[in-house]
PDB file of N, CA and C in Angstrom:
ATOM      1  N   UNK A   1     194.062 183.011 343.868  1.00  0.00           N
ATOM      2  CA  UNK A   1     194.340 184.103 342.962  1.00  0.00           C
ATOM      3  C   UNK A   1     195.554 183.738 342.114  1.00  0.00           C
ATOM      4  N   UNK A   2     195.461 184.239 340.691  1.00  0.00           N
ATOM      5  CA  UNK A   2     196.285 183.987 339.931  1.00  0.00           C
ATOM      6  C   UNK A   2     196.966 185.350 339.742  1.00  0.00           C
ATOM      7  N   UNK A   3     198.339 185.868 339.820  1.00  0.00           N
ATOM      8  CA  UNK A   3     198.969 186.816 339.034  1.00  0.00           C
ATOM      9  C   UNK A   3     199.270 186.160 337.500  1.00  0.00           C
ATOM     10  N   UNK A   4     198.731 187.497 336.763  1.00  0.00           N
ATOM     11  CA  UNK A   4     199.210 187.351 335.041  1.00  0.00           C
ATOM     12  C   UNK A   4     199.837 189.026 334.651  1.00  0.00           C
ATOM     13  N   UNK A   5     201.338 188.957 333.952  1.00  0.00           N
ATOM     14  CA  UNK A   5     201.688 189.814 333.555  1.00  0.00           C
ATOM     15  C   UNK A   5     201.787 189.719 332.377  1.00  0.00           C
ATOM     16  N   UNK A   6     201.522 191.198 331.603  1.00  0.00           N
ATOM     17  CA  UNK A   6     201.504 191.279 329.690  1.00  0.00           C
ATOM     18  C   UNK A   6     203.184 192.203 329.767  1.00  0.00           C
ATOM     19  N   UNK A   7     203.709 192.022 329.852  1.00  0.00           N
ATOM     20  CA  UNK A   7     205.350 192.812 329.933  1.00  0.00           C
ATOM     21  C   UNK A   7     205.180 193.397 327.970  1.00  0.00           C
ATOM     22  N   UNK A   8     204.390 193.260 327.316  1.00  0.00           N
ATOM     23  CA  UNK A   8     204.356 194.175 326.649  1.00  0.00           C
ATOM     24  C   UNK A   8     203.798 195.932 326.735  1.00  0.00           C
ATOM     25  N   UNK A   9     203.248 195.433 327.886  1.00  0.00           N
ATOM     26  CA  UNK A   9     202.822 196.364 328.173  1.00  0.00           C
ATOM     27  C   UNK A   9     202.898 197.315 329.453  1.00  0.00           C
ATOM     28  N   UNK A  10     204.064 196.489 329.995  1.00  0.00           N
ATOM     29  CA  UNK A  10     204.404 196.976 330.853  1.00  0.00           C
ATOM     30  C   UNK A  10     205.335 198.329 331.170  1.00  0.00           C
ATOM     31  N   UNK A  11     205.416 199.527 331.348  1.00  0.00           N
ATOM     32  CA  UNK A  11     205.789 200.466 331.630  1.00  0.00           C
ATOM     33  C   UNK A  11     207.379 201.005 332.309  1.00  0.00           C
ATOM     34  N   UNK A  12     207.626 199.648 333.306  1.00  0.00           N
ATOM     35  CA  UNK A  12     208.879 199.712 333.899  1.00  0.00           C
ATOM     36  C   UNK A  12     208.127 201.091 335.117  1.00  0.00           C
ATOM     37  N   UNK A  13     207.212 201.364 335.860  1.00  0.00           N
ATOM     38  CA  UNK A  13     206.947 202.340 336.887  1.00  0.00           C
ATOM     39  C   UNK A  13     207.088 201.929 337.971  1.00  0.00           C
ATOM     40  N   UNK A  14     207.056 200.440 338.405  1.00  0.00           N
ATOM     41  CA  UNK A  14     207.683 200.244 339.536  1.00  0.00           C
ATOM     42  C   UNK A  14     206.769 199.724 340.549  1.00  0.00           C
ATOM     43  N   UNK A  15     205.528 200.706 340.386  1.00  0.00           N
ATOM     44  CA  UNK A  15     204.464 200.543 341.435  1.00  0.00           C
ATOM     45  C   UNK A  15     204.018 199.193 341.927  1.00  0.00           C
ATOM     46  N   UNK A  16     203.992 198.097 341.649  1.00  0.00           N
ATOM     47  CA  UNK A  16     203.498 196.998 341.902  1.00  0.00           C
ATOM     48  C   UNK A  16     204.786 196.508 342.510  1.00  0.00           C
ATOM     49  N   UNK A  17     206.228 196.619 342.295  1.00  0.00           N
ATOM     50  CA  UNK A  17     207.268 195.954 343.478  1.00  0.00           C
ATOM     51  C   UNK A  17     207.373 196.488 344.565  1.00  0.00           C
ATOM     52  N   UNK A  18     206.813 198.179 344.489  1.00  0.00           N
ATOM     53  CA  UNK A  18     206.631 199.016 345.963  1.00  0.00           C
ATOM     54  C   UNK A  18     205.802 197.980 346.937  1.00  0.00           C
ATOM     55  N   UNK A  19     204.434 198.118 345.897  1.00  0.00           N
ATOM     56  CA  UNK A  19     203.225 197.496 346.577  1.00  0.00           C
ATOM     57  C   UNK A  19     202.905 196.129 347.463  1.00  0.00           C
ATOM     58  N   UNK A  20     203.851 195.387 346.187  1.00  0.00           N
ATOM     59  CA  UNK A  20     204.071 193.849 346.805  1.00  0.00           C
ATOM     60  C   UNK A  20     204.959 193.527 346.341  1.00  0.00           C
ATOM     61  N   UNK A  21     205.990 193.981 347.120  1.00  0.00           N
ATOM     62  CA  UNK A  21     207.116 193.352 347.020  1.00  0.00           C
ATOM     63  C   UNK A  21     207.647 191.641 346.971  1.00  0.00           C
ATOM     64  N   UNK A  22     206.769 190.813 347.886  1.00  0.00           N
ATOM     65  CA  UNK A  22     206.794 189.569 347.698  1.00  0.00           C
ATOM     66  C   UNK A  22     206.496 188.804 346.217  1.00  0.00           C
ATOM     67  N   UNK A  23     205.485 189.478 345.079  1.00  0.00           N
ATOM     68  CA  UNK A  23     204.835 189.408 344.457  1.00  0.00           C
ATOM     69  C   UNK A  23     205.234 189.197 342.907  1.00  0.00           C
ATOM     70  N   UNK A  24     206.523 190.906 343.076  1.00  0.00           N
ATOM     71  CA  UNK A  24     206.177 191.649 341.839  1.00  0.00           C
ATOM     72  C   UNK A  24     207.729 191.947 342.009  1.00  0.00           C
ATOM     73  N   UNK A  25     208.774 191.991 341.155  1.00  0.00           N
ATOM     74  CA  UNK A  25     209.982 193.012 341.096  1.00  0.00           C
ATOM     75  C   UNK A  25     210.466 193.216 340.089  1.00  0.00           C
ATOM     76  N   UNK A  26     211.378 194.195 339.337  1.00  0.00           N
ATOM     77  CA  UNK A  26     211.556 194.865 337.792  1.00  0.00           C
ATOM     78  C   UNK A  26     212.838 194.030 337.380  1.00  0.00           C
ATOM     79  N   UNK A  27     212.925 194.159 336.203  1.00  0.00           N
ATOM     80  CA  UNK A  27     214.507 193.481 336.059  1.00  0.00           C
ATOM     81  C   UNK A  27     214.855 194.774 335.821  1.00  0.00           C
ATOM     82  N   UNK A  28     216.612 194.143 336.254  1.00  0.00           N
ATOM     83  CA  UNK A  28     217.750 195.493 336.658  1.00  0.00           C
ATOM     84  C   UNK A  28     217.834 195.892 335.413  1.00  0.00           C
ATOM     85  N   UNK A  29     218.047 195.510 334.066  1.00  0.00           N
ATOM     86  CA  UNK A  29     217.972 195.615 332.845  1.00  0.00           C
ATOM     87  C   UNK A  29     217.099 197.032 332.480  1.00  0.00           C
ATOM     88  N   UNK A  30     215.879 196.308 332.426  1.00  0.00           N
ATOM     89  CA  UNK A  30     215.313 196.894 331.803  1.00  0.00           C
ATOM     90  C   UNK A  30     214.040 197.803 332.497  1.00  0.00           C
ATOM     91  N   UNK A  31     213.987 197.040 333.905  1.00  0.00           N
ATOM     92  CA  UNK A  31     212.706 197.841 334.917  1.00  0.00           C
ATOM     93  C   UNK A  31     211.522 197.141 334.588  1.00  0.00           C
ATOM     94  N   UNK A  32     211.617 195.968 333.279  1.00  0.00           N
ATOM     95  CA  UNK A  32     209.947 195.215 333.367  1.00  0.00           C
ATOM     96  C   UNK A  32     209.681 194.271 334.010  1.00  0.00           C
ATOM     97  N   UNK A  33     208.286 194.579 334.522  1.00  0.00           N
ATOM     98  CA  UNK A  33     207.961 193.432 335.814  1.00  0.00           C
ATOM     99  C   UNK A  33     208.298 192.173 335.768  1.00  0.00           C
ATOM    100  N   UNK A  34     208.646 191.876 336.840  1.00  0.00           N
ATOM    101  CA  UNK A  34     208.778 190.152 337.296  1.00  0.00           C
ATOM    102  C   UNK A  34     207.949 189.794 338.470  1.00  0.00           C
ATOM    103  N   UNK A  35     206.722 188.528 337.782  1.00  0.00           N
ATOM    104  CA  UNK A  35     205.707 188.159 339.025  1.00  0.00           C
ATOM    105  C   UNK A  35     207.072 187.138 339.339  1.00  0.00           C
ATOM    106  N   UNK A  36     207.252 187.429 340.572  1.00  0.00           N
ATOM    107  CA  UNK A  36     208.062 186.129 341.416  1.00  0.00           C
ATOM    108  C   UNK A  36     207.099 185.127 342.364  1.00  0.00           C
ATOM    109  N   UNK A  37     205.901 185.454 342.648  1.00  0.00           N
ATOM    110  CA  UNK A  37     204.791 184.530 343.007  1.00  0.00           C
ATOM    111  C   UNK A  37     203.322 184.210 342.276  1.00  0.00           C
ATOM    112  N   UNK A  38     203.279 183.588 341.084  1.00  0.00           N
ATOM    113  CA  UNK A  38     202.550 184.097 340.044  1.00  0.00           C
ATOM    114  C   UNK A  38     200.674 183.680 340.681  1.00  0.00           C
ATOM    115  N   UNK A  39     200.834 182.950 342.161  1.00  0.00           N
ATOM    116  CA  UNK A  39     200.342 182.307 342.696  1.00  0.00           C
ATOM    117  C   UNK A  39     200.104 182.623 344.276  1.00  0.00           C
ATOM    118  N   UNK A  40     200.122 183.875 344.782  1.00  0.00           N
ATOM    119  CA  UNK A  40     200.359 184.373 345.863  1.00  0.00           C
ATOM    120  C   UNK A  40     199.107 184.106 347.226  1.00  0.00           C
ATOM    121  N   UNK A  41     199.684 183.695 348.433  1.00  0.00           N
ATOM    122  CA  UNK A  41     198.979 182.994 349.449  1.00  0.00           C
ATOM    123  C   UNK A  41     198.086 184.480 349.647  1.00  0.00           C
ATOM    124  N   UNK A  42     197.274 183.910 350.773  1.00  0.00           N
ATOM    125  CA  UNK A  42     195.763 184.961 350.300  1.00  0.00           C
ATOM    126  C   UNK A  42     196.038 186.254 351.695  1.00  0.00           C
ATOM    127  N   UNK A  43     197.330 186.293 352.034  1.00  0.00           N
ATOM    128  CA  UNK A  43     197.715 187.036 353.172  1.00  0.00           C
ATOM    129  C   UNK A  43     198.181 188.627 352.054  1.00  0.00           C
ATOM    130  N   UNK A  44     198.624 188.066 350.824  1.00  0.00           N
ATOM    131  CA  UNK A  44     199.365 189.163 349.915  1.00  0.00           C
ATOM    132  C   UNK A  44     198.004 189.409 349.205  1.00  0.00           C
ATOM    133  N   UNK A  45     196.752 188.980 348.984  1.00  0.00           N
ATOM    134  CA  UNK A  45     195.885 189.384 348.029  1.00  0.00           C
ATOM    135  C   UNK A  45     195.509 191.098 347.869  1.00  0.00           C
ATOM    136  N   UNK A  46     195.411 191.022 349.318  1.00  0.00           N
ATOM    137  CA  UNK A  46     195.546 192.789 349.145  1.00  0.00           C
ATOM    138  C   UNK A  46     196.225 193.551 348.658  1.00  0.00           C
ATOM    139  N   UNK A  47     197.833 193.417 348.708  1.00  0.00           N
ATOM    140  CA  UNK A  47     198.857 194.267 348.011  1.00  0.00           C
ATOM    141  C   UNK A  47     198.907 193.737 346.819  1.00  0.00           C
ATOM    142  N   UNK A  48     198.563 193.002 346.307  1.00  0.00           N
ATOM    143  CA  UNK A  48     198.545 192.314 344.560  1.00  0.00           C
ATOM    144  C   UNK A  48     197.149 193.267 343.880  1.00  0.00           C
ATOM    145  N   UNK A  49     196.313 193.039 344.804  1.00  0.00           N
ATOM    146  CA  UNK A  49     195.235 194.216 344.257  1.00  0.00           C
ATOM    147  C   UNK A  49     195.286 195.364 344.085  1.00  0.00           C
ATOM    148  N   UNK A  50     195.804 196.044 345.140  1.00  0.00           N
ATOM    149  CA  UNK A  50     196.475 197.426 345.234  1.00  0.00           C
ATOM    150  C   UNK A  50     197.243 197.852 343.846  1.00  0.00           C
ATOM    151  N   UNK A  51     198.186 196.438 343.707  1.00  0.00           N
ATOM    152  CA  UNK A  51     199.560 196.779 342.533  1.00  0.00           C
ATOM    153  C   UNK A  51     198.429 196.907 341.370  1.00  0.00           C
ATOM    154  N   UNK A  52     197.586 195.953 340.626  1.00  0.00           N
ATOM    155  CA  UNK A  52     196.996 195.595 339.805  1.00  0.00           C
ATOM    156  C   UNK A  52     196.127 197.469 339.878  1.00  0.00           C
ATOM    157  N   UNK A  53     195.514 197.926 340.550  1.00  0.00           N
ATOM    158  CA  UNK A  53     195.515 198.898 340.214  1.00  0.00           C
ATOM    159  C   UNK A  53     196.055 200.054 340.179  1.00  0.00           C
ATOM    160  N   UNK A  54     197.222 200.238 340.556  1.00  0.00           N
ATOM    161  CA  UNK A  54     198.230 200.928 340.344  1.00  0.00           C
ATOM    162  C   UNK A  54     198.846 201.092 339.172  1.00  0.00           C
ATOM    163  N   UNK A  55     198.977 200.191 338.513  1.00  0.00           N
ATOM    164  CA  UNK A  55     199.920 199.854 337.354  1.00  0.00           C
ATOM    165  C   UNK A  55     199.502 201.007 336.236  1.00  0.00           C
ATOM    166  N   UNK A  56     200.207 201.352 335.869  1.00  0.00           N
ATOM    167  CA  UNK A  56     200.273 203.320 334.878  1.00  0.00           C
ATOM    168  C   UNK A  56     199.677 202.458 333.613  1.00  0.00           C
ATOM    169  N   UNK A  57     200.189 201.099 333.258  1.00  0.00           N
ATOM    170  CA  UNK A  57     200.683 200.634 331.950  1.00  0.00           C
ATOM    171  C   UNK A  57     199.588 199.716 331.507  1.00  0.00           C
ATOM    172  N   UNK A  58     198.003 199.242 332.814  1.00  0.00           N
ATOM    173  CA  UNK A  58     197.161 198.079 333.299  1.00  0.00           C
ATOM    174  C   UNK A  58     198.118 196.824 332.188  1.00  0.00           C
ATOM    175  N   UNK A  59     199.335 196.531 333.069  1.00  0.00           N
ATOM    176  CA  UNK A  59     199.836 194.859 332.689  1.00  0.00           C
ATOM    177  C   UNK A  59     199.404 193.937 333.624  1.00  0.00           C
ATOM    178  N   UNK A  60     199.056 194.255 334.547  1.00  0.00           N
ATOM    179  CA  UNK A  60     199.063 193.306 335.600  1.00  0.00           C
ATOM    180  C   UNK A  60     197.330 193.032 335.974  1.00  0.00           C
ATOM    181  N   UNK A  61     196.918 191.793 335.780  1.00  0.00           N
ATOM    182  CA  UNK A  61     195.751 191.386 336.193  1.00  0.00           C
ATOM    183  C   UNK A  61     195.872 189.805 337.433  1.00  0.00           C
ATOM    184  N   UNK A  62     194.835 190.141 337.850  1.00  0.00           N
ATOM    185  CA  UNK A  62     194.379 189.171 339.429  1.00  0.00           C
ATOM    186  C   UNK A  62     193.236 188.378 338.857  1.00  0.00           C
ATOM    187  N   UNK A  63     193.366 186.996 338.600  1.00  0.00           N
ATOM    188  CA  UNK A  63     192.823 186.356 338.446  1.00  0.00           C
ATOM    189  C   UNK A  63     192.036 185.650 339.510  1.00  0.00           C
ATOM    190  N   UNK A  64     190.586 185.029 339.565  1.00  0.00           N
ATOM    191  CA  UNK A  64     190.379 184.689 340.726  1.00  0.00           C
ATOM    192  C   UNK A  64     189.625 183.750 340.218  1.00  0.00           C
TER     193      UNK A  64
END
């Protein structure tokens, strides 16, 4: 699985660093996402999916 973020379109809501925290976290700045594993082992695929549909703003897609 691939994480891809569009930070244009990203919202700053948070939901995806709740979700997967290993994954996903906001900058202090500004609150827009940061994939910190853009490449995540297949133990996190679930909470990357979860985030991906969570997201208020759909920035975040799961590539497979």
């Amino acid at each position: 699985m691939k994480v891809v973020a569009d930070y244009d379109k990203c919202c700053a809501a948070g939901q995806c660093a709740i979700l997967a925290p290993d994954v996903f976290d906001q900058d202090e700045d500004d609150g827009i996402v940061q994939v910190l594993d853009p490449e995540p082992p297949a133990r996190l695929h679930d909470a990357v999916l979860q985030a991906v549909t969570a997201c208020p703003g759909s920035a975040l897609k799961a590539l497979r």
